[in-house]
Protein backbone atom coordinates (compact mmCIF):
# COMPACT_ATOMS: atom_id res chain seq x y z
CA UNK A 1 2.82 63.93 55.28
CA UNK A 2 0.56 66.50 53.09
CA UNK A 3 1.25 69.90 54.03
CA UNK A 4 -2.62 70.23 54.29
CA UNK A 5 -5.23 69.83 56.92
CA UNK A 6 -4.94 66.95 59.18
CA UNK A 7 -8.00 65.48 57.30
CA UNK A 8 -6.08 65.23 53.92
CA UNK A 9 -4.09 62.49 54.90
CA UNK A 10 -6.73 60.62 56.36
CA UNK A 11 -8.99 61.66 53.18
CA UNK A 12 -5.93 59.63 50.82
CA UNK A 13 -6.19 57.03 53.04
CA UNK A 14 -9.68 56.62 52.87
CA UNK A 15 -9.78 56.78 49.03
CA UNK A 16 -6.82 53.99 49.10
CA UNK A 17 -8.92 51.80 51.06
CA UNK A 18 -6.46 51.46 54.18
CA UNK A 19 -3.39 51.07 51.87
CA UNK A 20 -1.94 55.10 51.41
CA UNK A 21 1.50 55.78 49.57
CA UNK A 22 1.56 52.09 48.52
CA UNK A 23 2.49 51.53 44.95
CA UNK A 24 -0.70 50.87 43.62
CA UNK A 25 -1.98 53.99 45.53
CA UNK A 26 0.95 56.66 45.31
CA UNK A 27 -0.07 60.66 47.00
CA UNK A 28 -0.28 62.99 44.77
CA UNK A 29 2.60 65.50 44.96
CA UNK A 30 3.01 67.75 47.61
CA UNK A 31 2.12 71.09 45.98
CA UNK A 32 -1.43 68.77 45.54
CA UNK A 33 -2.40 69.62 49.55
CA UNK A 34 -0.92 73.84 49.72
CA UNK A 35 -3.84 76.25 50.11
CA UNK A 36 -6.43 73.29 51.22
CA UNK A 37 -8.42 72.81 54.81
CA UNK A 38 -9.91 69.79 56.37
CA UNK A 39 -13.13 70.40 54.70
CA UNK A 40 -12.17 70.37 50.89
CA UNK A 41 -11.79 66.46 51.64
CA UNK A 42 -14.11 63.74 51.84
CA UNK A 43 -15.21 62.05 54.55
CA UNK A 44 -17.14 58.67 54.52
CA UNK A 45 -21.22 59.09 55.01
CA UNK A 46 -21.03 62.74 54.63
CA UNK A 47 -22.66 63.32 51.33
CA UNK A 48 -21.29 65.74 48.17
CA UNK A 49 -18.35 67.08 49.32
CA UNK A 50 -16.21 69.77 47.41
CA UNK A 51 -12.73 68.54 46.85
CA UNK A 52 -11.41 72.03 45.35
CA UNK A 53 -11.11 70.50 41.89
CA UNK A 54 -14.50 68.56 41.76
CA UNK A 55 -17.73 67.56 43.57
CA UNK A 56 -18.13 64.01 45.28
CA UNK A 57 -20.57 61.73 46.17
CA UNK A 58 -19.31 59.63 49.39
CA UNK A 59 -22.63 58.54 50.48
CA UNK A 60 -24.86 55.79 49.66
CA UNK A 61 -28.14 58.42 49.98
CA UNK A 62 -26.78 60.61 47.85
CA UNK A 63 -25.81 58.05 45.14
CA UNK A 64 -29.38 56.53 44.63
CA UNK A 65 -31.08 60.04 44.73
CA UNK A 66 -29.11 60.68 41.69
CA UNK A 67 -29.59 56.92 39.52
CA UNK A 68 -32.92 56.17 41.50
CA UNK A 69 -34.09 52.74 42.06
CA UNK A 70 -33.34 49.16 40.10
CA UNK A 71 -36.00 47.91 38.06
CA UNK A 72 -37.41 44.31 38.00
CA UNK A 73 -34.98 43.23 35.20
CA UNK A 74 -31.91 44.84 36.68
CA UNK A 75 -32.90 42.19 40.14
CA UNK A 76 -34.61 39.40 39.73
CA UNK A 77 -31.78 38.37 37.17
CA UNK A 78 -29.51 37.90 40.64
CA UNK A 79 -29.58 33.93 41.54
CA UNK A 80 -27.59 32.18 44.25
CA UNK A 81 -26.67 28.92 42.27
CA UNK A 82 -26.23 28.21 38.51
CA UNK A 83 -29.47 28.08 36.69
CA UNK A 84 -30.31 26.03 33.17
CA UNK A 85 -29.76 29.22 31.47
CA UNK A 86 -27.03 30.46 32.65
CA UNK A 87 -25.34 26.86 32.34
CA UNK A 88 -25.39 27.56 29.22
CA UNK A 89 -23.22 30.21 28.73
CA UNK A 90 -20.93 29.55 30.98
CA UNK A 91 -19.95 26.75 28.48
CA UNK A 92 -20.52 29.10 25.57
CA UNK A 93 -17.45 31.70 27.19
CA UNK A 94 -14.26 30.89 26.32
CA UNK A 95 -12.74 33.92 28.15
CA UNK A 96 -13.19 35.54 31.15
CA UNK A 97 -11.92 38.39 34.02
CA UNK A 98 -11.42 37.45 37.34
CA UNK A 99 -11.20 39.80 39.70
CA UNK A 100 -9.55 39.77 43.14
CA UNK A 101 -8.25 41.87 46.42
CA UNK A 102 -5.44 41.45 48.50
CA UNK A 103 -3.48 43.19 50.84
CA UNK A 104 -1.21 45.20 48.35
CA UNK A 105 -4.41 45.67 46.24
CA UNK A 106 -6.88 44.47 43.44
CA UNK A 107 -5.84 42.76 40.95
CA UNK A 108 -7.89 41.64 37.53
CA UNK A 109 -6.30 39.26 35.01
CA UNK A 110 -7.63 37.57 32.07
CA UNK A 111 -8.67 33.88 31.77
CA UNK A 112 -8.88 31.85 28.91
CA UNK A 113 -9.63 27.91 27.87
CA UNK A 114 -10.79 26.01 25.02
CA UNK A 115 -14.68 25.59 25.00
CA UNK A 116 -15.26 26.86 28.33
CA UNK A 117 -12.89 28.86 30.65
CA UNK A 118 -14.53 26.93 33.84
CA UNK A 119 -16.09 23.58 34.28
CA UNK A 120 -19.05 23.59 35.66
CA UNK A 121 -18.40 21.25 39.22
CA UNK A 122 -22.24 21.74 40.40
CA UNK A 123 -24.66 24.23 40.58
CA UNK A 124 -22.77 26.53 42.92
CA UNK A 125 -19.15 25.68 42.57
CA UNK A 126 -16.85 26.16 39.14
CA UNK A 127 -13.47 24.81 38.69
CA UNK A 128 -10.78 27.36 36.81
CA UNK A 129 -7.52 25.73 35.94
CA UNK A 130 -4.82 27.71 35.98
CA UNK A 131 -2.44 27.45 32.71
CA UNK A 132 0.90 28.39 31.83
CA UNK A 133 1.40 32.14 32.26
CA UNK A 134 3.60 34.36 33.70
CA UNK A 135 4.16 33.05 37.31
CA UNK A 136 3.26 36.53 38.95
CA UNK A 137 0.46 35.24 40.41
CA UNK A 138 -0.94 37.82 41.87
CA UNK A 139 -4.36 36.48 41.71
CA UNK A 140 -2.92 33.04 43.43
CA UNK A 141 -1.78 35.50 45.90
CA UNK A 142 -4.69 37.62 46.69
CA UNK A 143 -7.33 34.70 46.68
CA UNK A 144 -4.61 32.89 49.38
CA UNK A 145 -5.45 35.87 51.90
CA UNK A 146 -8.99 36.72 50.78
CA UNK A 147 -11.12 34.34 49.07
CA UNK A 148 -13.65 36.45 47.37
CA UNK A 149 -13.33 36.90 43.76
CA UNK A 150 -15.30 38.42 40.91
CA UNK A 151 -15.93 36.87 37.23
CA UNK A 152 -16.94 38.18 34.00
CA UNK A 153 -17.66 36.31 31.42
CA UNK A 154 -17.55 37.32 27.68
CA UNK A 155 -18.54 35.21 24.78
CA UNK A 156 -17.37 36.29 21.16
CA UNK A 157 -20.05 37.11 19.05
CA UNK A 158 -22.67 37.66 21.98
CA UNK A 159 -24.29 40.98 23.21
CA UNK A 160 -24.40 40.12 27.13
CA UNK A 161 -22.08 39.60 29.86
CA UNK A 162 -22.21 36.84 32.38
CA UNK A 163 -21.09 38.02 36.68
CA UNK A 164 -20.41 35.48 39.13
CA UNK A 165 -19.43 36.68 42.70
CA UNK A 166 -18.47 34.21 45.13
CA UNK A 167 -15.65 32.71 47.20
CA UNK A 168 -12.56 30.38 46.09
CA UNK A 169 -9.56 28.59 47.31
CA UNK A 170 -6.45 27.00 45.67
CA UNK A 171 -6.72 23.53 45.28
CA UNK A 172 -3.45 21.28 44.11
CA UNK A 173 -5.78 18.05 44.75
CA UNK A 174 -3.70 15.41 42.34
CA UNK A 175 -7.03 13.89 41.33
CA UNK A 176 -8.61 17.62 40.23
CA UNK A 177 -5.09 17.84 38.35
CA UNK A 178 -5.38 15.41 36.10
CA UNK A 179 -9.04 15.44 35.55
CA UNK A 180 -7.76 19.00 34.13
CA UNK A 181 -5.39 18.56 31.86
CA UNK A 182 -5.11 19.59 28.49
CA UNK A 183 -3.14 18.05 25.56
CA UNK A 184 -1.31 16.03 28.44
CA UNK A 185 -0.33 19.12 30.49
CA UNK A 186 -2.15 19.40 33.72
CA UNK A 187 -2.43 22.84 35.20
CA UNK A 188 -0.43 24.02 38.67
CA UNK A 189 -3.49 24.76 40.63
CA UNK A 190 -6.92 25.01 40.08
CA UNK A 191 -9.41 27.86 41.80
CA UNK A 192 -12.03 26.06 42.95
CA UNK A 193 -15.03 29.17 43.20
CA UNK A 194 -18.43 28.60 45.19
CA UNK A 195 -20.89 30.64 43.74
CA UNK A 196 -22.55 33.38 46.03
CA UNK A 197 -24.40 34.92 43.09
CA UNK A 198 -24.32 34.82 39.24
CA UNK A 199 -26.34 37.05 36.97
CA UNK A 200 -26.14 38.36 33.27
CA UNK A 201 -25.25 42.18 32.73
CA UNK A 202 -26.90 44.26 29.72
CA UNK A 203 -25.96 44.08 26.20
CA UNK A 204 -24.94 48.58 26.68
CA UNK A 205 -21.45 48.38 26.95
CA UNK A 206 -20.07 45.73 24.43
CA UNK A 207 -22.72 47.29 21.74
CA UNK A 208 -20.82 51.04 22.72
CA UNK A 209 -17.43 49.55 22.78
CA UNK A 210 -18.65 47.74 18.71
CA UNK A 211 -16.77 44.80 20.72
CA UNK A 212 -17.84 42.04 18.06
CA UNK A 213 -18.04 44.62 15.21
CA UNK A 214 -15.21 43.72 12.77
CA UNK A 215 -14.95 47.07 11.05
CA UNK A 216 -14.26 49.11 14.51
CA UNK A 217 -10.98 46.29 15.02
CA UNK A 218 -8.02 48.25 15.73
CA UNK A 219 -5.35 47.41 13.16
CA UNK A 220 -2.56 45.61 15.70
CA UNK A 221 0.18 47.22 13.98
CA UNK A 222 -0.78 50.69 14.92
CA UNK A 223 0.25 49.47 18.52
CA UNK A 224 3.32 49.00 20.42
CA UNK A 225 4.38 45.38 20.81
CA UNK A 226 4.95 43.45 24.21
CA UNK A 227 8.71 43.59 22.87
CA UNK A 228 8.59 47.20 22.56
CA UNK A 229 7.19 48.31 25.69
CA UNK A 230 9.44 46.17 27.46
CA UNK A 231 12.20 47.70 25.90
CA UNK A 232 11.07 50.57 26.44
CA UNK A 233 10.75 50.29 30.01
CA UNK A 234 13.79 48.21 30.63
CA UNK A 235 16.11 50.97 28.69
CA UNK A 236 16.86 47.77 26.02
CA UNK A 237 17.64 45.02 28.78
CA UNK A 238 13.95 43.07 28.15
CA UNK A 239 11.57 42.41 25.16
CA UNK A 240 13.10 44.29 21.63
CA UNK A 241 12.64 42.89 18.55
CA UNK A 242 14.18 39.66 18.81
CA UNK A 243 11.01 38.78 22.05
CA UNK A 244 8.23 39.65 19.71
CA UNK A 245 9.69 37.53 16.71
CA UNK A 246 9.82 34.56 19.19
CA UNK A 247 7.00 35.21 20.55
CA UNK A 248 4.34 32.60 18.80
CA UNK A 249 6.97 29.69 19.13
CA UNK A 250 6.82 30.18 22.50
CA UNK A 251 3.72 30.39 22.88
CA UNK A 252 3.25 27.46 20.84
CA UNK A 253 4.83 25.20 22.63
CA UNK A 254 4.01 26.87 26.59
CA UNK A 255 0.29 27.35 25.91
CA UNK A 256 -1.02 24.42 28.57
């Protein structure tokens, strides 16, 4: 319990969304709460408040006073059900995010096909296989106790993003299986995801981050390998050299 004002535990709470001193949500240490009151902590609806270390906004008021209002461009992009133009780039993206929430948390993980990393069912519904990967599956997990999910859509070479909100379920339907299979390997499960809204997001961010700007590529041997952070976290047990050499074998042959 924070040695603090009764609010600060309630505060961490609040900014954990109902799940405090979880892993994916530890306190801060103890010496974190000494010397604060109730009121250096936020409270939902209640405007700036001063934490002792910085100022927050926690209301929604407060928020659009300082961006102002969406223009035309940034709403009527916003459509309930696939449109010509966006069909197209949903079949242009080979990769996407998908973004979930579950009781121990969010989680985001990458997705990735050939051609397209969806197939376009109908108008408001998209079918995502799920391939070989890790078997965490802590998206399977979340989207099993809370269906809403979150997409983003990225196509190499191209300035905009594509967003699809919506709603999805596991489906192990034999039929939706095999229609899904790739070089004779069908996928575990498939998500099937009805649409609530899709729209495009601005070209800002990827032209910042030089995305699909070859000469601001980070040289991958500047980086730690998936072999070496294992180690590295495993005190030797996991990953070392020997994981990263076997590495594209394996993927070779597990990529479907």
């Amino acid at each position: 319990m924070p040695s603090g004002g009764t609010g600060a535990a309630a505060a961490w709470s609040m900014v954990c969304n109902g799940f405090p001193q979880t892993e994916n949500c530890d306190p801060p240490p103890e010496n974190h709460w000494q010397g604060r009151t109730d009121q250096d902590y936020l409270y939902p609806g209640k405007g700036i408040r001063d934490t002792g270390t910085m100022s927050i906004i926690t209301s929604i008021d407060d928020l659009e006073k300082l961006y102002g209002t969406a223009g035309p461009a940034s709403t009527v992009k916003e459509s309930p059900r696939i449109t010509p133009e966006y069909r197209r780039l949903i079949e242009a993206a080979p990769f996407c995010a998908l973004a979930t929430s579950g009781p121990e948390g969010l989680d985001c993980s990458p997705r990735g096909d050939k051609g397209s990393c969806v197939i376009i069912e109908n108008d408001t519904t998209l079918l995502m296989p799920d391939r070989r990967g890790n078997n965490r599956i802590d998206s399977l997990r979340n989207v099993v106790r809370d269906p809403r999910v979150a997409l983003m859509f990225l196509i190499p070479g191209h300035g905009n993003a594509l967003r699809v909100n919506g709603r999805a379920v596991v489906s192990i339907d034999e039929a939706l299986l095999t229609r899904l299979e790739m070089e004779g390997k069908r996928p575990r499960s498939v998500l099937v995801i009805s649409i609530e809204t899709i729209y495009f997001q601005c070209a800002r961010a990827i032209i910042r981050a030089g995305l699909w700007d070859a000469s601001a590529h980070v040289d991958s041997s500047t980086l730690p390998t998936p072999g070496q952070i294992l180690a590295s976290l495993s005190d030797g047990s996991v990953g070392g050299e020997a994981y990263d050499k076997e590495w594209p074998e394996r993927a070779r042959t597990s990529m479907w």
